[in-house]
PDB file of N, CA and C in Angstrom:
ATOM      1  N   UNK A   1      -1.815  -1.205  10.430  1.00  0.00           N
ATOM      2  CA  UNK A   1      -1.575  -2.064  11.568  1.00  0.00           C
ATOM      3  C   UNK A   1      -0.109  -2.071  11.988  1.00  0.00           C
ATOM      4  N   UNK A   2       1.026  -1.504  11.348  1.00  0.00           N
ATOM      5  CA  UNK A   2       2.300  -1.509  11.477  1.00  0.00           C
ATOM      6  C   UNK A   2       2.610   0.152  11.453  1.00  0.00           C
ATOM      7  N   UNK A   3       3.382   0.637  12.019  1.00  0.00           N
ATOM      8  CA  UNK A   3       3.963   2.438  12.233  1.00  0.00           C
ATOM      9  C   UNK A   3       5.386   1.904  11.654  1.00  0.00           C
ATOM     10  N   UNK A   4       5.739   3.478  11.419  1.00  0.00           N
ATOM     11  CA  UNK A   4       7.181   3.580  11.278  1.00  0.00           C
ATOM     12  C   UNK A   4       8.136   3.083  12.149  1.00  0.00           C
ATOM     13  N   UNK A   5       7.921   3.265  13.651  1.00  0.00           N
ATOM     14  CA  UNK A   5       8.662   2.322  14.549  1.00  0.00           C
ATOM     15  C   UNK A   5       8.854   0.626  14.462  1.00  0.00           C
ATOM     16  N   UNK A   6       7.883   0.203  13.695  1.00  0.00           N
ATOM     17  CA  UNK A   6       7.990  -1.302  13.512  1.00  0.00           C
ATOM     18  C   UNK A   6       9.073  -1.715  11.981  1.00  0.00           C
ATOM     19  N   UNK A   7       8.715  -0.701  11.079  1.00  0.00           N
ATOM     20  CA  UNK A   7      10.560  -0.600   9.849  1.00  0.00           C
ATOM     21  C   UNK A   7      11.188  -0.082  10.615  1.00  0.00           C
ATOM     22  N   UNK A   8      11.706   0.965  11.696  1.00  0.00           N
ATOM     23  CA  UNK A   8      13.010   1.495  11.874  1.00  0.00           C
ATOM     24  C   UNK A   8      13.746  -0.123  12.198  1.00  0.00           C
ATOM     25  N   UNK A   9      12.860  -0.858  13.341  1.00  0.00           N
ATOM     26  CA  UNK A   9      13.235  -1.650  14.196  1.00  0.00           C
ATOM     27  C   UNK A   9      13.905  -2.609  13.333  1.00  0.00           C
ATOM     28  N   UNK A  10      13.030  -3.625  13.116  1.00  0.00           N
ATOM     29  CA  UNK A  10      13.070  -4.414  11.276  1.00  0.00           C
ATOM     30  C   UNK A  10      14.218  -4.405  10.891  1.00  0.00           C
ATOM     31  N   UNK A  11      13.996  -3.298   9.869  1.00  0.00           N
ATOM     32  CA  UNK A  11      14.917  -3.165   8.813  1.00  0.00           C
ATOM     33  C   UNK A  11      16.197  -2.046   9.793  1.00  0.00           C
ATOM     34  N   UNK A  12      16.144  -2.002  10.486  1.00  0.00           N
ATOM     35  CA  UNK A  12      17.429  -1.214  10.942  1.00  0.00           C
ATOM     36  C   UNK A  12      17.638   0.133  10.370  1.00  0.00           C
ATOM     37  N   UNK A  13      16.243   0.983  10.284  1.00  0.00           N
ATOM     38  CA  UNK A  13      16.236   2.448   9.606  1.00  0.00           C
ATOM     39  C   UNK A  13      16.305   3.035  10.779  1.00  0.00           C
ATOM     40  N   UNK A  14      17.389   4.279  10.264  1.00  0.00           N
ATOM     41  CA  UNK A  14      17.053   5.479  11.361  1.00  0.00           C
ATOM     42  C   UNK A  14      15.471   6.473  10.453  1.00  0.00           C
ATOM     43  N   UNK A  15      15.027   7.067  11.242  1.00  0.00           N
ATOM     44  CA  UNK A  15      13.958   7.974  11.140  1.00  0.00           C
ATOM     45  C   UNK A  15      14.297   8.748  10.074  1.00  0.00           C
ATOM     46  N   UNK A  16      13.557   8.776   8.739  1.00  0.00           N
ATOM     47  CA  UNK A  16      13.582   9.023   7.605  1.00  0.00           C
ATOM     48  C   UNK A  16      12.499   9.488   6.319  1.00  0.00           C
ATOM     49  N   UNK A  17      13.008   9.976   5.278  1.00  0.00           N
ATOM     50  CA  UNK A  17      11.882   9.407   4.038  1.00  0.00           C
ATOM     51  C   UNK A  17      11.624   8.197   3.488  1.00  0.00           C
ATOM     52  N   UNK A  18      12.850   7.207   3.904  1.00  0.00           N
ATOM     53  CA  UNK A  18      12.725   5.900   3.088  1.00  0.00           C
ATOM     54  C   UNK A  18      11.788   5.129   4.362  1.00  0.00           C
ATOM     55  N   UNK A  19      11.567   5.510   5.403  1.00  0.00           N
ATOM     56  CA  UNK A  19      10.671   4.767   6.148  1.00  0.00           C
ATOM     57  C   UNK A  19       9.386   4.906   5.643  1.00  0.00           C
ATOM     58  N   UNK A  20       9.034   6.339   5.709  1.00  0.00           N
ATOM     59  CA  UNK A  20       7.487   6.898   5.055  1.00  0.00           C
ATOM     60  C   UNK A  20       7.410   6.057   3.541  1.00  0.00           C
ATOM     61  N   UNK A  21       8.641   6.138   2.322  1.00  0.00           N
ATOM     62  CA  UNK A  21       8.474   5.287   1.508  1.00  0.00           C
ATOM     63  C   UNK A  21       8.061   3.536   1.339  1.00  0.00           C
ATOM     64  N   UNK A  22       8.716   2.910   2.340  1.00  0.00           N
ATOM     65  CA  UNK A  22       8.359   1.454   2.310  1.00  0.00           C
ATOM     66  C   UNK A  22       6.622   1.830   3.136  1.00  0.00           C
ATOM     67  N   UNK A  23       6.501   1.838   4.238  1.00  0.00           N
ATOM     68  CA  UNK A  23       5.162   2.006   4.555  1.00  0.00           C
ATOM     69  C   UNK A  23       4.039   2.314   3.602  1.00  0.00           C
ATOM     70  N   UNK A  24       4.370   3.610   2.437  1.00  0.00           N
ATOM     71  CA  UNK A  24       3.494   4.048   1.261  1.00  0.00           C
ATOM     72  C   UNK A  24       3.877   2.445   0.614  1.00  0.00           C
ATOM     73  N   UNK A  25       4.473   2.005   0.271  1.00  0.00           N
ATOM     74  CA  UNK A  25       4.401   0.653  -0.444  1.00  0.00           C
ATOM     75  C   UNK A  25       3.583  -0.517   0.048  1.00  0.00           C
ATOM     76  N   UNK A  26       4.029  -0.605   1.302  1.00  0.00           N
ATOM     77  CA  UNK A  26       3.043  -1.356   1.859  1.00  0.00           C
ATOM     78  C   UNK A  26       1.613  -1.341   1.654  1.00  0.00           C
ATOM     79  N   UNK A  27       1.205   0.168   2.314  1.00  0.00           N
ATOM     80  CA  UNK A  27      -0.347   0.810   2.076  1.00  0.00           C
ATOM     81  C   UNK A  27      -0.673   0.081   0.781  1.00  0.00           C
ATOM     82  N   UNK A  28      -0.157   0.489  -0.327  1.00  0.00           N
ATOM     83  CA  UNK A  28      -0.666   0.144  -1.607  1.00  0.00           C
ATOM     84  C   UNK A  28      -0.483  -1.290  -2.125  1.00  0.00           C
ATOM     85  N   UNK A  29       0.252  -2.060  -1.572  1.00  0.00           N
ATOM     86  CA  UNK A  29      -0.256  -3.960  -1.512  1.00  0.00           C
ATOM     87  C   UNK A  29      -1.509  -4.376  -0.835  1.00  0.00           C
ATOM     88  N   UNK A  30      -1.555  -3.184   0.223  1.00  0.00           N
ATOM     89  CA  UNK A  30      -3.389  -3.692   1.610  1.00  0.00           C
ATOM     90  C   UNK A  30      -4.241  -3.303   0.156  1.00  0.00           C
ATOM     91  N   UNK A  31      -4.085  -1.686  -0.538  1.00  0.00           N
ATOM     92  CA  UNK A  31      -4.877  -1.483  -0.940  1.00  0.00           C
ATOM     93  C   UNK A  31      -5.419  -2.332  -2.510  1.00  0.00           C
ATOM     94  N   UNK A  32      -4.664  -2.857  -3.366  1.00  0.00           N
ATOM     95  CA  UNK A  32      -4.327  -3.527  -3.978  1.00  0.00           C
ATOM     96  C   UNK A  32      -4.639  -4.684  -3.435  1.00  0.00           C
ATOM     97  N   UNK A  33      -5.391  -5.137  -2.589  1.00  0.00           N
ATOM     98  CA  UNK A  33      -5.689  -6.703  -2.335  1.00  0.00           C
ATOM     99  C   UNK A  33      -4.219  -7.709  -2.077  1.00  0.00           C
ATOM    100  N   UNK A  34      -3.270  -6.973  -2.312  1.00  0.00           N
ATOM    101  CA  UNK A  34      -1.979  -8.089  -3.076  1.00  0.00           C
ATOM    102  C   UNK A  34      -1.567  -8.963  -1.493  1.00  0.00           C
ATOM    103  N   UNK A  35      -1.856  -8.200  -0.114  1.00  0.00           N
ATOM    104  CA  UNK A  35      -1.471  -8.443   0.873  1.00  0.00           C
ATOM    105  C   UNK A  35      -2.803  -8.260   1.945  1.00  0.00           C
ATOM    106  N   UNK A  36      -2.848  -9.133   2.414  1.00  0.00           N
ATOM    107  CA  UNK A  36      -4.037  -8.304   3.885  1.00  0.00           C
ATOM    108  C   UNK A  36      -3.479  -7.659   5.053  1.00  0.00           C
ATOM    109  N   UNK A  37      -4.489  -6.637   5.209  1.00  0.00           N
ATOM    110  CA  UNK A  37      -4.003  -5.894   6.336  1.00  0.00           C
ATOM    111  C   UNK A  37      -3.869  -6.249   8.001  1.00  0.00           C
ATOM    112  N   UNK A  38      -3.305  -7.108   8.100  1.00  0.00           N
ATOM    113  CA  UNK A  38      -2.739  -8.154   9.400  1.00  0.00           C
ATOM    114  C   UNK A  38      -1.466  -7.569   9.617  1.00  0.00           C
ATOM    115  N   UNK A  39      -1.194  -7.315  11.264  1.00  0.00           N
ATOM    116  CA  UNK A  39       0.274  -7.370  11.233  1.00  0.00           C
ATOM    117  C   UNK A  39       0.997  -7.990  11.339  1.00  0.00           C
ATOM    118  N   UNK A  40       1.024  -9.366  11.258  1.00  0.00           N
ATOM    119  CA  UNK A  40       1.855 -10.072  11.508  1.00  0.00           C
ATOM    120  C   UNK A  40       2.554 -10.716   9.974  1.00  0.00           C
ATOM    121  N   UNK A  41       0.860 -10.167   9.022  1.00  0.00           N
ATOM    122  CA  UNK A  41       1.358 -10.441   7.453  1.00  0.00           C
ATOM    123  C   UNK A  41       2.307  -9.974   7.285  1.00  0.00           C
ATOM    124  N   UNK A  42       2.318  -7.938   7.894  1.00  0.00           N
ATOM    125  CA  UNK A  42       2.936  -7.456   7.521  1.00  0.00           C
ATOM    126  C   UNK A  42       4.560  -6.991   7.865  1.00  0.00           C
ATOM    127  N   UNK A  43       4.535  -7.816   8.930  1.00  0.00           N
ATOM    128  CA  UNK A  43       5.828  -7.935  10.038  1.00  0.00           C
ATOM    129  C   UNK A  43       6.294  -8.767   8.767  1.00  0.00           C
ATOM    130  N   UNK A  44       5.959  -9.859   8.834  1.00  0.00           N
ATOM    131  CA  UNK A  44       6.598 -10.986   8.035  1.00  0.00           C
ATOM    132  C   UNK A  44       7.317 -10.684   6.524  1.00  0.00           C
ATOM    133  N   UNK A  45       6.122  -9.880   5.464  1.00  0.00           N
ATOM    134  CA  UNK A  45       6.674  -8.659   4.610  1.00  0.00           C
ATOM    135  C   UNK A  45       7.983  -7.731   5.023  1.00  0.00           C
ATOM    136  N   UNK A  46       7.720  -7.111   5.827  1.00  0.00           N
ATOM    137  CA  UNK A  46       9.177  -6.382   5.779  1.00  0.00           C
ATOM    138  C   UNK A  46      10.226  -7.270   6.332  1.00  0.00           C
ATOM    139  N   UNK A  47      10.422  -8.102   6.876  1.00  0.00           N
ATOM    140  CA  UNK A  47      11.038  -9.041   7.116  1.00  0.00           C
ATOM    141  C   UNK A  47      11.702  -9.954   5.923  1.00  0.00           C
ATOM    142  N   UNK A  48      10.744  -9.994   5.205  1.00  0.00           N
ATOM    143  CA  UNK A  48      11.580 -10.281   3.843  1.00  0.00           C
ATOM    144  C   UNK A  48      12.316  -9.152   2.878  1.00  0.00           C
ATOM    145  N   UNK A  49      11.908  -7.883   3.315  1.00  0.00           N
ATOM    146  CA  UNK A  49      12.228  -6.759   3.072  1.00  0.00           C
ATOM    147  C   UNK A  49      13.788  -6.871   3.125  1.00  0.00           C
ATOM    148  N   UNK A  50      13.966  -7.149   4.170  1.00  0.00           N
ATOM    149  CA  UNK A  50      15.575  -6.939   5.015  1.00  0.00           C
ATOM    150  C   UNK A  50      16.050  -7.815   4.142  1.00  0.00           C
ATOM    151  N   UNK A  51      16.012  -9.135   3.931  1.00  0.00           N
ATOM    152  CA  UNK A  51      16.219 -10.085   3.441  1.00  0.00           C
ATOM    153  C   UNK A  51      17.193  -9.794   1.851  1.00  0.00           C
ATOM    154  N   UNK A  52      16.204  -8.628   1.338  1.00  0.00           N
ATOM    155  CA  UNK A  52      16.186  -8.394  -0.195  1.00  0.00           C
ATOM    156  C   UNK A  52      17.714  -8.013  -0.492  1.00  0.00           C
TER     157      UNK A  52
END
Protein backbone atom coordinates (compact mmCIF):
# COMPACT_ATOMS: atom_id res chain seq x y z
CA UNK A 1 0.00 0.00 0.00
CA UNK A 2 3.10 2.37 0.30
CA UNK A 3 6.03 2.56 -2.91
CA UNK A 4 9.37 3.72 -2.64
CA UNK A 5 8.26 7.28 -3.44
CA UNK A 6 6.34 7.46 -0.13
CA UNK A 7 10.22 6.61 2.03
CA UNK A 8 12.15 8.81 -0.40
CA UNK A 9 9.58 11.59 0.62
CA UNK A 10 9.34 10.60 4.52
CA UNK A 11 12.45 9.83 5.40
CA UNK A 12 14.30 12.19 3.02
CA UNK A 13 16.00 9.21 0.82
CA UNK A 14 17.38 9.79 -2.45
CA UNK A 15 16.59 6.65 -4.76
CA UNK A 16 18.50 3.76 -3.46
CA UNK A 17 19.13 0.18 -1.85
CA UNK A 18 18.31 1.41 1.58
CA UNK A 19 14.84 2.38 0.21
CA UNK A 20 14.20 -1.25 -1.31
CA UNK A 21 15.68 -2.27 2.29
CA UNK A 22 13.20 -0.45 4.72
CA UNK A 23 10.18 -1.38 2.36
CA UNK A 24 11.58 -5.36 2.53
CA UNK A 25 11.22 -4.61 6.35
CA UNK A 26 8.13 -3.33 6.24
CA UNK A 27 6.75 -6.28 3.85
CA UNK A 28 7.87 -8.61 6.58
CA UNK A 29 5.95 -6.79 9.75
CA UNK A 30 2.42 -7.02 7.07
CA UNK A 31 3.69 -10.45 6.69
CA UNK A 32 4.40 -11.29 10.23
CA UNK A 33 0.99 -10.02 11.42
CA UNK A 34 3.25 -7.47 13.58
CA UNK A 35 1.61 -4.47 11.51
CA UNK A 36 -1.53 -4.34 9.10
CA UNK A 37 -1.36 -3.61 5.75
CA UNK A 38 -3.06 0.02 5.81
CA UNK A 39 -1.33 2.95 4.60
CA UNK A 40 -1.76 5.18 6.78
CA UNK A 41 -0.45 2.38 9.48
CA UNK A 42 2.23 2.42 7.42
CA UNK A 43 2.88 6.16 6.73
CA UNK A 44 2.74 6.50 10.45
CA UNK A 45 5.59 3.52 10.78
CA UNK A 46 8.05 5.15 8.74
CA UNK A 47 7.36 8.23 10.29
CA UNK A 48 8.59 6.95 13.35
CA UNK A 49 11.27 5.63 11.23
CA UNK A 50 12.67 9.21 10.75
CA UNK A 51 12.19 9.77 14.25
CA UNK A 52 14.73 6.81 15.18
Amino acid sequence: KIDGCDVMKILRLRSGPRVGEILEKLFEKVVAKEIPNEREILLNKLSEMKNE
